[in-house]
N, C-alpha and C. Protein backbone atom coordinates (compact mmCIF):
# COMPACT_ATOMS: atom_id res chain seq x y z
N UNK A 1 81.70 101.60 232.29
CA UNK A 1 82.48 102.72 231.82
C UNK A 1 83.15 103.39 233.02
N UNK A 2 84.36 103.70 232.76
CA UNK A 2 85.27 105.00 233.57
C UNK A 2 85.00 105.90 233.46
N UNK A 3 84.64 106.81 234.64
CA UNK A 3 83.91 108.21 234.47
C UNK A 3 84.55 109.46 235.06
N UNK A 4 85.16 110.35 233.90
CA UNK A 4 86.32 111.52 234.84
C UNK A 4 85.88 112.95 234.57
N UNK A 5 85.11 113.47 235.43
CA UNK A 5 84.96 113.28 237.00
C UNK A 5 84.03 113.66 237.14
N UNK A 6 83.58 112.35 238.44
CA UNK A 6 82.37 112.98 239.12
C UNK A 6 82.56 114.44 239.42
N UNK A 7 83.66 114.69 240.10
CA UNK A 7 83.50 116.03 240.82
C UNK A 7 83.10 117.13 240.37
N UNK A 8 82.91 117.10 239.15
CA UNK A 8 82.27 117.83 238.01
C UNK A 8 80.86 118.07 237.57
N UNK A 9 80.44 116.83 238.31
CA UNK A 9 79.27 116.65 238.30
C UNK A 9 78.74 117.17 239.33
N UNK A 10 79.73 117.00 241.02
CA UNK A 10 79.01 117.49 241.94
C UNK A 10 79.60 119.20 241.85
N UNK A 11 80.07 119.60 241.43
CA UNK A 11 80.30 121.50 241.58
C UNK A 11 79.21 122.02 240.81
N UNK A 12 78.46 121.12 239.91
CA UNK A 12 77.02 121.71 239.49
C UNK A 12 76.11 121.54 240.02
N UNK A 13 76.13 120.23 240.77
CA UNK A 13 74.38 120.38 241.66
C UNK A 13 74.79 120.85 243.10
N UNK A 14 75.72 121.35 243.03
CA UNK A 14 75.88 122.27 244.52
C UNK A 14 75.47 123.68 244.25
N UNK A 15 75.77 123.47 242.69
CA UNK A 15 75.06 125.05 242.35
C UNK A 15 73.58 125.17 242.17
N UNK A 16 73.21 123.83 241.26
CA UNK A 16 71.93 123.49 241.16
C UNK A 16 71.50 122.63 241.79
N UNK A 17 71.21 122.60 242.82
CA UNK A 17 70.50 121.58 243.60
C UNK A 17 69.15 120.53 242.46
N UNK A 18 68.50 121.06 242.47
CA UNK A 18 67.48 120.26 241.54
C UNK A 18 68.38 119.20 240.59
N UNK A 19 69.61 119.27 240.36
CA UNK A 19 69.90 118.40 239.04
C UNK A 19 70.78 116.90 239.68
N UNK A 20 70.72 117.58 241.31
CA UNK A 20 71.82 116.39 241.52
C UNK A 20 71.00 115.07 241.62
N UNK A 21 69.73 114.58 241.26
CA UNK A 21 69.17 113.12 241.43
C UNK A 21 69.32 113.06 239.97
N UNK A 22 69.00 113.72 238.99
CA UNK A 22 69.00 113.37 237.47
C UNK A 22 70.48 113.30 237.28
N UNK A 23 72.03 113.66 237.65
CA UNK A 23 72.81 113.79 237.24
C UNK A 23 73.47 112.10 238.35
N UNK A 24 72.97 112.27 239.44
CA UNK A 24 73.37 110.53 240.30
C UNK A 24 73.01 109.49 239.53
N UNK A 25 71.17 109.76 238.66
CA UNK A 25 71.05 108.48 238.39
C UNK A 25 71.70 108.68 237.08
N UNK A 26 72.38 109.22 236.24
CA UNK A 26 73.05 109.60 234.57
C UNK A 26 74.12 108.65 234.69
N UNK A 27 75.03 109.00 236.51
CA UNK A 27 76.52 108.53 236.62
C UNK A 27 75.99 107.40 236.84
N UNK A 28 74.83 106.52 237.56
CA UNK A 28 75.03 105.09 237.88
C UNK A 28 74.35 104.37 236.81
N UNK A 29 73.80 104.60 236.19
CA UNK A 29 73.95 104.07 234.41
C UNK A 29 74.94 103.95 233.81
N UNK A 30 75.43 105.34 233.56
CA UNK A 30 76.92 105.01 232.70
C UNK A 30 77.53 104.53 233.54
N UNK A 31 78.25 104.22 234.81
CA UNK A 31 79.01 103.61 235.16
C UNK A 31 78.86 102.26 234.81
N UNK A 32 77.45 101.75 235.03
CA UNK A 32 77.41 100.27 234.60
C UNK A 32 77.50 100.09 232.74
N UNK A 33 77.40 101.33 232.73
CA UNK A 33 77.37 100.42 231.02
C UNK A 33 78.75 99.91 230.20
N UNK A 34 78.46 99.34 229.12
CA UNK A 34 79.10 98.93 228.21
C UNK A 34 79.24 99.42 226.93
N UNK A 35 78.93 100.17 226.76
CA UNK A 35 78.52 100.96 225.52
C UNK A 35 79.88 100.69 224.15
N UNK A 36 79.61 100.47 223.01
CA UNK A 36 80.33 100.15 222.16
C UNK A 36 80.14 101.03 220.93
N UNK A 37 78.97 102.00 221.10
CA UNK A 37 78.82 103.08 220.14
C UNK A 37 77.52 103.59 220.88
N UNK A 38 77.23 104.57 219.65
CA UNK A 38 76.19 106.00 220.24
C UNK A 38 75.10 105.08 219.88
N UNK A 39 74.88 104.23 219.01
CA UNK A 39 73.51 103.59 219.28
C UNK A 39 73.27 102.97 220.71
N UNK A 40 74.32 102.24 221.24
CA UNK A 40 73.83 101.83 222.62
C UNK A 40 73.67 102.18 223.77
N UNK A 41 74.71 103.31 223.67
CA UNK A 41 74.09 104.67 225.00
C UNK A 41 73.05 105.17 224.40
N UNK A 42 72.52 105.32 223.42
CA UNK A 42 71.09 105.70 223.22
C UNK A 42 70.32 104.90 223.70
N UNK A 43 70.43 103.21 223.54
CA UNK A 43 68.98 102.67 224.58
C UNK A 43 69.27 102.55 225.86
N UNK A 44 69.94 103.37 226.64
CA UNK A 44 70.57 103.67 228.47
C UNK A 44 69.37 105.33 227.77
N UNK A 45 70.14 106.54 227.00
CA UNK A 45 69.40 107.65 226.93
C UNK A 45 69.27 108.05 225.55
N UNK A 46 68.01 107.97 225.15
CA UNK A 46 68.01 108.16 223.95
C UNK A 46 67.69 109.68 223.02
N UNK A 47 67.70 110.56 224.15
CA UNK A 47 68.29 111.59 223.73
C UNK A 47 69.81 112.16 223.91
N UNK A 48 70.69 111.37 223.97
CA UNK A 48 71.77 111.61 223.62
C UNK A 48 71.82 111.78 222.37
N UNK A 49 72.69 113.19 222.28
CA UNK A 49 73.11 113.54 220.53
C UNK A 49 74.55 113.38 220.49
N UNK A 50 75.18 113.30 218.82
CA UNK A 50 76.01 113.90 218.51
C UNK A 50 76.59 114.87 218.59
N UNK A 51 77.69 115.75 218.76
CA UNK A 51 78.28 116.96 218.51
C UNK A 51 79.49 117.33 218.10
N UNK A 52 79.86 117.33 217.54
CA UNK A 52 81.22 117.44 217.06
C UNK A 52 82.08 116.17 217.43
N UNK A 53 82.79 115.90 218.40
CA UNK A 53 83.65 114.77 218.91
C UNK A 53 82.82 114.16 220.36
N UNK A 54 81.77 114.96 220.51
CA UNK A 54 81.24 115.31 221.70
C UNK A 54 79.57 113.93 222.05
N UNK A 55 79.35 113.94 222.98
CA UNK A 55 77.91 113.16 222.99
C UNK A 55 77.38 114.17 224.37
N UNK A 56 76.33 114.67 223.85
CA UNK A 56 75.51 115.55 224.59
C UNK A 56 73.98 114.82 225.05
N UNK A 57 73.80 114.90 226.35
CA UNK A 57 72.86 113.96 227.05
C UNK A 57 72.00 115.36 227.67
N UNK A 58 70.61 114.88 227.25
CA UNK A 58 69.43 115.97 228.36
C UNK A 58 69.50 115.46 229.90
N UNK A 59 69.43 116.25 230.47
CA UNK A 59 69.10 115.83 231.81
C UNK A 59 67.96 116.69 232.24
N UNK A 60 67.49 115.73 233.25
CA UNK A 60 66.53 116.53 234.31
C UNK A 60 65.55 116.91 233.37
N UNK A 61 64.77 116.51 232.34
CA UNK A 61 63.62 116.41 231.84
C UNK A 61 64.29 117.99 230.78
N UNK A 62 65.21 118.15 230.26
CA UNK A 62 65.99 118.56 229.51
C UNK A 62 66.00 120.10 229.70
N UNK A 63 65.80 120.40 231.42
CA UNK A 63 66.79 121.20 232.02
C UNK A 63 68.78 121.54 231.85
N UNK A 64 68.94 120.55 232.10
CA UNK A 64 70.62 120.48 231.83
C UNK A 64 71.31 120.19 230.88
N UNK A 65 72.22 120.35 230.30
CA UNK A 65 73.03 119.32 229.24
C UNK A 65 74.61 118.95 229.95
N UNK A 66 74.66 117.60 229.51
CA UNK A 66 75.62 117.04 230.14
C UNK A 66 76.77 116.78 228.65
N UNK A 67 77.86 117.48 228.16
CA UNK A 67 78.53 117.21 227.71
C UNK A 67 79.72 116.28 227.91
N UNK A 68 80.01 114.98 227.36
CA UNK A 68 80.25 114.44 227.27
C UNK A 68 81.65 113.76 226.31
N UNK A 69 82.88 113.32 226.30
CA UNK A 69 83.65 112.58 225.44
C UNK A 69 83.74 111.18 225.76
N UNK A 70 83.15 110.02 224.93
CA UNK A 70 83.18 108.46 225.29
C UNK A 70 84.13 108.11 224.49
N UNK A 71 84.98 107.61 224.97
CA UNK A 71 86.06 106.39 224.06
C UNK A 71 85.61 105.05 224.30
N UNK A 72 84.97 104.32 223.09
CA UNK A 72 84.16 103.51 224.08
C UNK A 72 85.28 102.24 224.09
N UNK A 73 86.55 102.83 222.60
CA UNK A 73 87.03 101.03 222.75
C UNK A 73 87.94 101.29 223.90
N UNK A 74 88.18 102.42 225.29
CA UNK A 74 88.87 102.15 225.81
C UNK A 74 87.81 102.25 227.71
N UNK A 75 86.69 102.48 227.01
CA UNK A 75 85.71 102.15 228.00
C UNK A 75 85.61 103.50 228.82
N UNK A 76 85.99 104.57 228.85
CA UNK A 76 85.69 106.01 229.47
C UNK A 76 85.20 107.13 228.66
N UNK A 77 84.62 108.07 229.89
CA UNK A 77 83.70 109.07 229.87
C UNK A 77 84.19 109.94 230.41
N UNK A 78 84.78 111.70 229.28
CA UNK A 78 85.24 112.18 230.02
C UNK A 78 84.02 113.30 230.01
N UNK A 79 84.12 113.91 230.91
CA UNK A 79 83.01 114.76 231.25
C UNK A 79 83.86 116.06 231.15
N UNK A 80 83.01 117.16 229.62
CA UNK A 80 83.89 117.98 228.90
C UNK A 80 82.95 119.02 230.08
N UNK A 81 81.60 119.19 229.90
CA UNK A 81 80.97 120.37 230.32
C UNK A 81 79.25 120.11 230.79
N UNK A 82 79.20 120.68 232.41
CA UNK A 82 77.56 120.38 232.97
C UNK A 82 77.15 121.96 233.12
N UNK A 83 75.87 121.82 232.05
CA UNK A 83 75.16 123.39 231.56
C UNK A 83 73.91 123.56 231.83
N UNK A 84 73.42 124.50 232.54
CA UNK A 84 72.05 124.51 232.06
C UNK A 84 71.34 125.02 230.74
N UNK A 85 70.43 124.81 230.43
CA UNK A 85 70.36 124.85 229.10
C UNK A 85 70.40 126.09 228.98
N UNK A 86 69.97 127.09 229.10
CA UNK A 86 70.71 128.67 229.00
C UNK A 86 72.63 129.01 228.77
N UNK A 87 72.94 128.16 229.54
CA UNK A 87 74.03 128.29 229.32
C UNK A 87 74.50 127.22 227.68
N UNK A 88 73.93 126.42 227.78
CA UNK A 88 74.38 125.45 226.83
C UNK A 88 74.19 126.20 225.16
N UNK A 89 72.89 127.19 225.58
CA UNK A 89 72.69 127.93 224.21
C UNK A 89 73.95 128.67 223.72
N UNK A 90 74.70 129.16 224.49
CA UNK A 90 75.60 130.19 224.27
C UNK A 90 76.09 129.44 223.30
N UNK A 91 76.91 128.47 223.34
CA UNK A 91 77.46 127.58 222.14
C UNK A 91 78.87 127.49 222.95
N UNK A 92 79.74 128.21 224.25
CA UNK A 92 80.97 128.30 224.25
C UNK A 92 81.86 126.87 224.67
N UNK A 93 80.85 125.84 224.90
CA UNK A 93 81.53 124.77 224.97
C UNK A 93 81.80 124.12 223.71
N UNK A 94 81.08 124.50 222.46
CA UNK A 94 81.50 123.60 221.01
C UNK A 94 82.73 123.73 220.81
N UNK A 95 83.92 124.75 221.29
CA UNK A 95 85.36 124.31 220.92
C UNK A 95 85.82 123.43 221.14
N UNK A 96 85.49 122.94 222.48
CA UNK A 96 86.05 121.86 223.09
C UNK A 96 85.67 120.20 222.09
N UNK A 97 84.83 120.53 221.25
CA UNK A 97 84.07 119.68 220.95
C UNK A 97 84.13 119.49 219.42
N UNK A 98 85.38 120.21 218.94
CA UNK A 98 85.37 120.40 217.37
C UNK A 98 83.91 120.63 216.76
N UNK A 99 82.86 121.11 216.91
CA UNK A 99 81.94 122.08 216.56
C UNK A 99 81.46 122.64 215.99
């Protein structure tokens, strides 16, 4: 999979330090995968959910949430929103996410 953007990934574990090994090993999974639907990124993480248009992944022993958009027939991952779960409660990323 195509993954846009790391850098997104790293402006959160610069904030959160603790998340950047759970969020390195998230990107070098999905990068290798193949995924062709939400059943098969579920056996890579199988708490990945549904959300609106959205695929929401626990991280860090389900400290974080990693919001997510996969197109899988065109093979990318866009990376909508990285939350900690306090923040993720608020709900203000479900727009993005038809919700």
């Amino acid at each position: 999979m195509f993954i846009l953007s790391r850098k997104a990934l790293r402006a959160f574990w610069e904030r959160h330090p603790p998340a950047r090994q759970p969020l390195e090993d998230w990107y070098t999974v999905a990068e290798g995968a193949r995924w062709q639907n939400l059943a098969e990124a579920r056996k890579d993480f199988r708490h990945a959910d549904p959300v609106g248009d959205c695929t929401v992944f626990n991280i860090g022993g389900n400290k974080y949430r990693l919001v997510v958009k996969i197109n899988y027939r065109k093979q990318k991952i866009f990376i909508r929103a990285v939350l900690t779960h306090a923040e993720y409660d608020k709900g203000g990323w479900k727009e993005d996410c038809g919700a």
